[in-house]
Protein backbone atom coordinates (compact mmCIF):
# COMPACT_ATOMS: atom_id res chain seq x y z
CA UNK A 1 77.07 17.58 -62.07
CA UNK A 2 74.56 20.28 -62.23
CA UNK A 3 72.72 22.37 -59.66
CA UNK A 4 69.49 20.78 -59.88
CA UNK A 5 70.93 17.20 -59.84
CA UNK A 6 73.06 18.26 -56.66
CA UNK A 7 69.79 19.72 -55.22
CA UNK A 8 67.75 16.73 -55.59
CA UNK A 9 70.56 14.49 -53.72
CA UNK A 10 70.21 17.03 -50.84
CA UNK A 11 66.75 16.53 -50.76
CA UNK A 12 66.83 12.94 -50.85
CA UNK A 13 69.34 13.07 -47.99
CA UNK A 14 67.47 15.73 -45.93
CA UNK A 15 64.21 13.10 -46.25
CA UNK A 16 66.01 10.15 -45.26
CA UNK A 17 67.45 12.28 -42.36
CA UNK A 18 63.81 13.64 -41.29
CA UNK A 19 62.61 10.10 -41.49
CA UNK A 20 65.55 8.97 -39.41
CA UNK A 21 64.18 11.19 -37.22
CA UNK A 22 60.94 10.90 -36.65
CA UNK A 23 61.20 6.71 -36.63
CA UNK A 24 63.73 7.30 -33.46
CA UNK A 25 60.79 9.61 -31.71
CA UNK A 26 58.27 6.78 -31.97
CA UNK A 27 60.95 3.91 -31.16
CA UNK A 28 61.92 6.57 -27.64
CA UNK A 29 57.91 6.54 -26.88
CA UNK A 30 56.61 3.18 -27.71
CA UNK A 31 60.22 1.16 -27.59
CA UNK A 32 59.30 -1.36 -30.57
CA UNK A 33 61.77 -2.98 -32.10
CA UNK A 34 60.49 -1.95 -35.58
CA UNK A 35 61.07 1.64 -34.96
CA UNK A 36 64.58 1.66 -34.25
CA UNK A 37 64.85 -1.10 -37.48
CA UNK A 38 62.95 1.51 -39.62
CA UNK A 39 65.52 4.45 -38.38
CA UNK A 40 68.56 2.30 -39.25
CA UNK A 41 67.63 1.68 -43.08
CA UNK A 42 66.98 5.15 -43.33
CA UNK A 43 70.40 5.99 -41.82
CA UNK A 44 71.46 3.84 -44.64
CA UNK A 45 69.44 5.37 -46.96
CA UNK A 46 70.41 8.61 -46.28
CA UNK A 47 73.98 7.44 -46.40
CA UNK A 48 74.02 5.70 -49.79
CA UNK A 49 72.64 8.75 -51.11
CA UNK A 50 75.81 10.56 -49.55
CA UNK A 51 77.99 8.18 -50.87
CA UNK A 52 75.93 8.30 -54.66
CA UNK A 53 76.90 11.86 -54.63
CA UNK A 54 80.86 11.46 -53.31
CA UNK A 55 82.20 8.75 -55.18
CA UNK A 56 79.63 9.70 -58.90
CA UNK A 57 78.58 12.64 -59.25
CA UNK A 58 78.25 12.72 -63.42
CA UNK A 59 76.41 9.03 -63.56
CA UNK A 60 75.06 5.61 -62.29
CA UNK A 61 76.78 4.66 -58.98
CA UNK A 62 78.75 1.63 -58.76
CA UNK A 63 77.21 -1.79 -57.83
CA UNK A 64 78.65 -1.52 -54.66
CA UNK A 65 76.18 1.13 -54.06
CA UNK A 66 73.28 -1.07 -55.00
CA UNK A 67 74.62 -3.26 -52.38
CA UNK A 68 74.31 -1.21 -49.57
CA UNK A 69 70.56 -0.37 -50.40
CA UNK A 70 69.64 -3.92 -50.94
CA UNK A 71 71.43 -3.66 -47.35
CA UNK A 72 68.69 -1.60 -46.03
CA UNK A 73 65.84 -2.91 -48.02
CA UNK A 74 66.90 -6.15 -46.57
CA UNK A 75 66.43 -4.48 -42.97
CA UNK A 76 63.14 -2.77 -43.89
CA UNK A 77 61.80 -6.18 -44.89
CA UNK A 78 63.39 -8.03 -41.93
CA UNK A 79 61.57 -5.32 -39.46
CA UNK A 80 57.73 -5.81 -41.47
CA UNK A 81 58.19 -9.66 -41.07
CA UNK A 82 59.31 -9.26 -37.60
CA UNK A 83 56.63 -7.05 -36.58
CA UNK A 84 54.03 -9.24 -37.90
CA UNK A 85 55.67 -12.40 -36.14
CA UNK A 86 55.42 -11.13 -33.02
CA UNK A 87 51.80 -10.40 -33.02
């Protein structure tokens, strides 16, 4: 794996993480429900990028790897819907 494509996984990783972040300071000050949803997926985010860059470095993950971001998709979409619901 080169440089650069190690250095774009970090940065992918570092965003998810900043995200993370800032999601957990607006779930601590308003306490919604969708702000500690939104945090999550980008824990898992963050993670699968991890995981992209452990277990393949030289190519296209594995599916199981698709699995866990259709994991956090699936939690990002569950959190919209929800919001809206509870109007």
């Amino acid at each position: 794996m080169d440089t650069f494509h190690i250095a774009m996984l970090g940065g992918l990783v570092a965003s998810c993480a900043f995200a993370a972040l800032l999601f957990l300071r607006f779930w601590r000050r308003s306490g919604d429900r969708f702000h500690a949803l939104m945090a999550a997926a980008m824990v898992v985010l963050g993670a699968n990028w991890v995981a992209v860059t452990i277990i393949r470095p030289s190519g296209e993950p594995d599916s199981l790897i698709y699995l866990v971001r259709l994991a956090a998709f699936v939690v990002i979409i569950f959190a919209i819907v929800d919001k809206n619901r509870r109007g």
